[in-house]
Protein backbone atom coordinates (compact mmCIF):
# COMPACT_ATOMS: atom_id res chain seq x y z
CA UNK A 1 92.51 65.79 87.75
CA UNK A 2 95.05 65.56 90.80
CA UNK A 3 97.29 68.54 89.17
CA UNK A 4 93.85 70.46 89.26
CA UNK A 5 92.95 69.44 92.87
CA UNK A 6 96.58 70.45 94.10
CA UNK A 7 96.26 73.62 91.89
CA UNK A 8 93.13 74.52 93.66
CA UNK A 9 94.67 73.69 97.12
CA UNK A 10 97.31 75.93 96.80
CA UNK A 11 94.95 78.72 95.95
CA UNK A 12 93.04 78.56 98.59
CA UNK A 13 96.15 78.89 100.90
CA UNK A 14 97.75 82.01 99.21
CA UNK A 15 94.06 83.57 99.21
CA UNK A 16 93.93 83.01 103.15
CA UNK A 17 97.44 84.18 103.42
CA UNK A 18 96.47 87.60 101.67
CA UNK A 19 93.28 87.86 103.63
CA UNK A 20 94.88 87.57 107.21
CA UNK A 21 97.55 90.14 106.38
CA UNK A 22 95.01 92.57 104.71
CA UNK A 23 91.89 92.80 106.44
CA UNK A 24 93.56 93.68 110.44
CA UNK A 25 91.56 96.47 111.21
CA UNK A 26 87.87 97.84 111.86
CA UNK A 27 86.58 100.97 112.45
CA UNK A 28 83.84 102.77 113.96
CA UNK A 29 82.69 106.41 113.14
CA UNK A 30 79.85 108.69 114.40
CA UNK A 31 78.66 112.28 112.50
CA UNK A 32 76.47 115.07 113.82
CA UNK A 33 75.20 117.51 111.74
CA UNK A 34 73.88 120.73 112.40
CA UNK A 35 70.43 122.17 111.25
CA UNK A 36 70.69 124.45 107.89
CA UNK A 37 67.81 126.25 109.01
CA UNK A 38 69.15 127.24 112.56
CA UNK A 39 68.65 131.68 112.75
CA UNK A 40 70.99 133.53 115.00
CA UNK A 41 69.68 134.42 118.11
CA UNK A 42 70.36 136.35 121.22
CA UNK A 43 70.58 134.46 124.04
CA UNK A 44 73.36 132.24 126.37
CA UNK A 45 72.02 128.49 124.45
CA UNK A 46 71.15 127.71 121.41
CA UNK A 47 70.53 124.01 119.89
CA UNK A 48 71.80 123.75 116.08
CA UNK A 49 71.12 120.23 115.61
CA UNK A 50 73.10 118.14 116.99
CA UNK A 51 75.11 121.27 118.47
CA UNK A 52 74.57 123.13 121.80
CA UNK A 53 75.91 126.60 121.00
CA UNK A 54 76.81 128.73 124.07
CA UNK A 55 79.07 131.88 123.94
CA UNK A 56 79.63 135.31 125.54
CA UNK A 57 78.73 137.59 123.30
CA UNK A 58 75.15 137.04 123.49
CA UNK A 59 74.42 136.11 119.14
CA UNK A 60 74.77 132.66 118.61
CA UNK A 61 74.40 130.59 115.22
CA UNK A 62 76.48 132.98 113.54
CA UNK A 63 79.97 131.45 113.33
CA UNK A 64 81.17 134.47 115.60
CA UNK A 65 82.66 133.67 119.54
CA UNK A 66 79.85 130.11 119.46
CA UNK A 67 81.24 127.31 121.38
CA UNK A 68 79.95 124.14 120.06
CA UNK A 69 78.91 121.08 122.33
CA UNK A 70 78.19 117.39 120.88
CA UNK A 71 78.52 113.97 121.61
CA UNK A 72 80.23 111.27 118.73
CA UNK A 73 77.90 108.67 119.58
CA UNK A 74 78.72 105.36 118.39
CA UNK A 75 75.75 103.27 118.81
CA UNK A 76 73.87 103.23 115.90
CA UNK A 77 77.78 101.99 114.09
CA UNK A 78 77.17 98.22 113.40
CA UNK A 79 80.98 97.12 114.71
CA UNK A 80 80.70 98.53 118.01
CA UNK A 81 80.54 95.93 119.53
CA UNK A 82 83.48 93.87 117.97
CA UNK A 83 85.67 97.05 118.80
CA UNK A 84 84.74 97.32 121.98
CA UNK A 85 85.21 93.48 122.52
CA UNK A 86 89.07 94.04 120.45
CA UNK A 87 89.59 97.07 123.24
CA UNK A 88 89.18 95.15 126.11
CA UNK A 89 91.12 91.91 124.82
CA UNK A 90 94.18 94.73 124.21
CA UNK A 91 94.05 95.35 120.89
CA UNK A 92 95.57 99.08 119.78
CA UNK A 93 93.46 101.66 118.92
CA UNK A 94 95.89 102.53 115.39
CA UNK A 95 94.24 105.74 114.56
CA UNK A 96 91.47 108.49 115.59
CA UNK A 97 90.55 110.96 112.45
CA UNK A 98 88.23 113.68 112.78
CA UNK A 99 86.43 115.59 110.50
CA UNK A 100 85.07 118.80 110.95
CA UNK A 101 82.96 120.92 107.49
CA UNK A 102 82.91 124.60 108.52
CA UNK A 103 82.94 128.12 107.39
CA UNK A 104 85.74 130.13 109.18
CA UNK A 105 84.42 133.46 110.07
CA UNK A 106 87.85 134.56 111.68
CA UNK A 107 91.67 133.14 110.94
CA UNK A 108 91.06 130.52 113.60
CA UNK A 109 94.17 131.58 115.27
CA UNK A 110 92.87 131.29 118.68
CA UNK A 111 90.42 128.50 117.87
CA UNK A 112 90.42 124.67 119.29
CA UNK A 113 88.38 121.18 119.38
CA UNK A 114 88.78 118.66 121.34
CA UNK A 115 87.36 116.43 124.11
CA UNK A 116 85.54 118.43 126.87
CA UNK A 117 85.45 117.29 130.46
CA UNK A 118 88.57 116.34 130.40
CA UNK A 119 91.67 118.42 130.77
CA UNK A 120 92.59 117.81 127.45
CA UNK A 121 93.30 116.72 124.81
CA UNK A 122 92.67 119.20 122.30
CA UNK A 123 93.66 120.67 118.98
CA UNK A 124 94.75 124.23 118.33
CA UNK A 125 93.53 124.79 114.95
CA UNK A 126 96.56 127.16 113.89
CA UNK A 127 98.73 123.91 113.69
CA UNK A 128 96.83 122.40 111.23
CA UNK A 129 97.28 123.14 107.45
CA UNK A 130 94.40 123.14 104.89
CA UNK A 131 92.39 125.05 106.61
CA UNK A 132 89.12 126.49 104.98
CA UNK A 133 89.73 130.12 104.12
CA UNK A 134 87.66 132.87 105.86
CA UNK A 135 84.11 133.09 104.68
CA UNK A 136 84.27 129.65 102.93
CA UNK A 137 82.95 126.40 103.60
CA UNK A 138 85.30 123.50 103.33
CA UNK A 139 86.27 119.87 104.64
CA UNK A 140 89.17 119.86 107.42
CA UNK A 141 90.86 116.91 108.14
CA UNK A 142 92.79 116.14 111.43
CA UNK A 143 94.96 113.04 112.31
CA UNK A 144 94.21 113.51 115.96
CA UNK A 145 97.37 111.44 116.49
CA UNK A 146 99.75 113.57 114.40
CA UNK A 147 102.71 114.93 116.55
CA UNK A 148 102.58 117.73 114.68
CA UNK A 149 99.08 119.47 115.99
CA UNK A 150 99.47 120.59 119.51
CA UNK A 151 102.16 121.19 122.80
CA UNK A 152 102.82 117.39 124.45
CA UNK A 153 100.09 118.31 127.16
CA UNK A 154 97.23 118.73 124.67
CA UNK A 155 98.52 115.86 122.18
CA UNK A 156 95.42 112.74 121.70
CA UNK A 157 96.68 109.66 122.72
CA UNK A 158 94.77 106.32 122.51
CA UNK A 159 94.57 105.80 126.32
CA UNK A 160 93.27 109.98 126.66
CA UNK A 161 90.29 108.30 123.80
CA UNK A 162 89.50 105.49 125.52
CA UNK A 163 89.07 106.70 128.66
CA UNK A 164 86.96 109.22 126.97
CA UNK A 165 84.76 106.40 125.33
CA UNK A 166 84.25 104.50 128.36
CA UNK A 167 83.33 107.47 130.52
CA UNK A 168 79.73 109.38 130.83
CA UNK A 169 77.47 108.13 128.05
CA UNK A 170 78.37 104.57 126.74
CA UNK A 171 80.17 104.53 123.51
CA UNK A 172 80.32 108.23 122.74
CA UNK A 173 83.13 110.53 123.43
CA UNK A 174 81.96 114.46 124.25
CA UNK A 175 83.37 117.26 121.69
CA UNK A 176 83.75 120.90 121.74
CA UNK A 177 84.63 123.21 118.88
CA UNK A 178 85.09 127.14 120.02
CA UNK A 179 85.12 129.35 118.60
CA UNK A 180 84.98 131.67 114.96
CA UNK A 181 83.51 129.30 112.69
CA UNK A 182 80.09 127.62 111.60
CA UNK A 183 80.58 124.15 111.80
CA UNK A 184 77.95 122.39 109.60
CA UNK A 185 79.01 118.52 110.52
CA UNK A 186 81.55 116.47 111.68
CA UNK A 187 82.71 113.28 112.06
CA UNK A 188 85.21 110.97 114.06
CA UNK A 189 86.37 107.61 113.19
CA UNK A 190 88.50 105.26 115.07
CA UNK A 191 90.19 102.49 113.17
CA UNK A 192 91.26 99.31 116.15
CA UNK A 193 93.89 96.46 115.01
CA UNK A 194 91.65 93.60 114.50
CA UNK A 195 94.67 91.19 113.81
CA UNK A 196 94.08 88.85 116.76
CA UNK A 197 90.60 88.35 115.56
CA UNK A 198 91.67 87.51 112.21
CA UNK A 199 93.65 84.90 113.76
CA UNK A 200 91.13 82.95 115.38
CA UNK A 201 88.12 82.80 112.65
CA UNK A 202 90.94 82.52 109.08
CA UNK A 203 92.08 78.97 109.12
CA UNK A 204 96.12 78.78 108.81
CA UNK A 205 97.37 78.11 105.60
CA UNK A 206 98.81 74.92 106.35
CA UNK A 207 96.17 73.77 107.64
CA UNK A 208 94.19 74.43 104.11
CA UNK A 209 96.94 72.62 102.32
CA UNK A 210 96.59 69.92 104.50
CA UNK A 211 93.19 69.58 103.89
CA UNK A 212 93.64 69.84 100.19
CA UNK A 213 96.48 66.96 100.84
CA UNK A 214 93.94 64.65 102.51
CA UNK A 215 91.04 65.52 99.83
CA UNK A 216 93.70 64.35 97.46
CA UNK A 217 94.29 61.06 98.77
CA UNK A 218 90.66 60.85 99.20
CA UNK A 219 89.78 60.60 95.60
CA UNK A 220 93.07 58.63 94.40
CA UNK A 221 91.97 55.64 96.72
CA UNK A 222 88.55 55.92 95.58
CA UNK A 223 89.90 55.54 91.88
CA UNK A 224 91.84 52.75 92.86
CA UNK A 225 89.01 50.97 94.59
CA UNK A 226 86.21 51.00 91.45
């Protein structure tokens, strides 16, 4: 019976020891969608959803010359909170991925997305491989950290995010996408090292063992005493 109590005791401590090092992170995400139904129009704004279209060729909705406006929102994700609390003890932000399902009407070689009212960041889309081909819907993926995606003056950074996130609306961060393609949603996560509060609510390991230590002398002097 003591083998099994020490058995169990060191269990529990490798299982805690496994859980601190693996769960270190949370993320948030927000998606807007545009409205399949949207027609092309003439005209200098058009909403598509959860997109404000503008452009200067006077059709909008079509994919062609539309610059698309939207807020990521983050509100409605349940761990907002928590991240926002991790932020402002000075935990890293570890990494920003965005999402974007469109139909390329052009070879995007002029084309960018990024945060607006800010003087950048932003992505030029002809540094970033897998794109959809022209005329065909597809998922594009963008590690808005990469080094690899824009000139050092455009590049995302975690502090260029942030200040994004705590500026204008609460919690949301402003996008633009411009300009030859119909996007049809898109989404942004950001992913926070969650380590420190790991720390503080998963007991030490040692201190388990201990615990397991003192259950065991528990029971052996309660044998000894009946």
């Amino acid at each position: 019976f003591v083998r099994q109590i020490f058995a169990t005791t060191i269990t529990l401590a490798t299982t805690a020891l496994f859980t601190t090092g693996d769960a270190a992170a949370i993320s948030i995400s927000s998606t807007v969608k545009a409205d399949p139904n949207t027609v092309p129009t003439t005209g200098t704004s058009l909403q598509d959803g959860d997109f404000r279209l503008t452009g200067s060729a006077g059709r909008l909705g079509d994919g062609l010359d539309d610059i698309a406006f939207w807020d990521f929102d983050f509100n409605g994700d349940p761990n907002v909170d928590i991240f926002k609390n991790l932020i402002d003890s000075g935990s890293s932000l570890l990494s920003a991925n965005l999402s974007l399902t469109m139909t390329p009407m052009n070879s995007l070689s002029t084309d960018t997305t990024g945060i607006t009212r800010l003087i950048g960041p932003a992505v030029w889309l002809q540094t970033v491989s897998d794109i959809p081909a022209v005329g065909e819907t597809g998922i594009l993926e963008i590690d808005l950290f990469s080094p690899l995606i824009g000139p050092n003056n455009l590049r995302f950074t975690a502090e260029k995010i942030l200040s994004a996130f705590n500026s204008g609306t609460p919690n949301s961060i402003p996008w633009f996408f411009q300009d030859d393609a119909r996007i049809s949603s898109a989404t942004l996560e950001l992913v926070v090292d969650s380590s420190s509060l790991e720390e503080t609510s998963i007991p030490e390991p040692s201190s388990i063992f201990g615990l397991g230590v003192l259950g065991v002398a528990l029971l052996i002097k309660r044998k000894q005493s009946v």
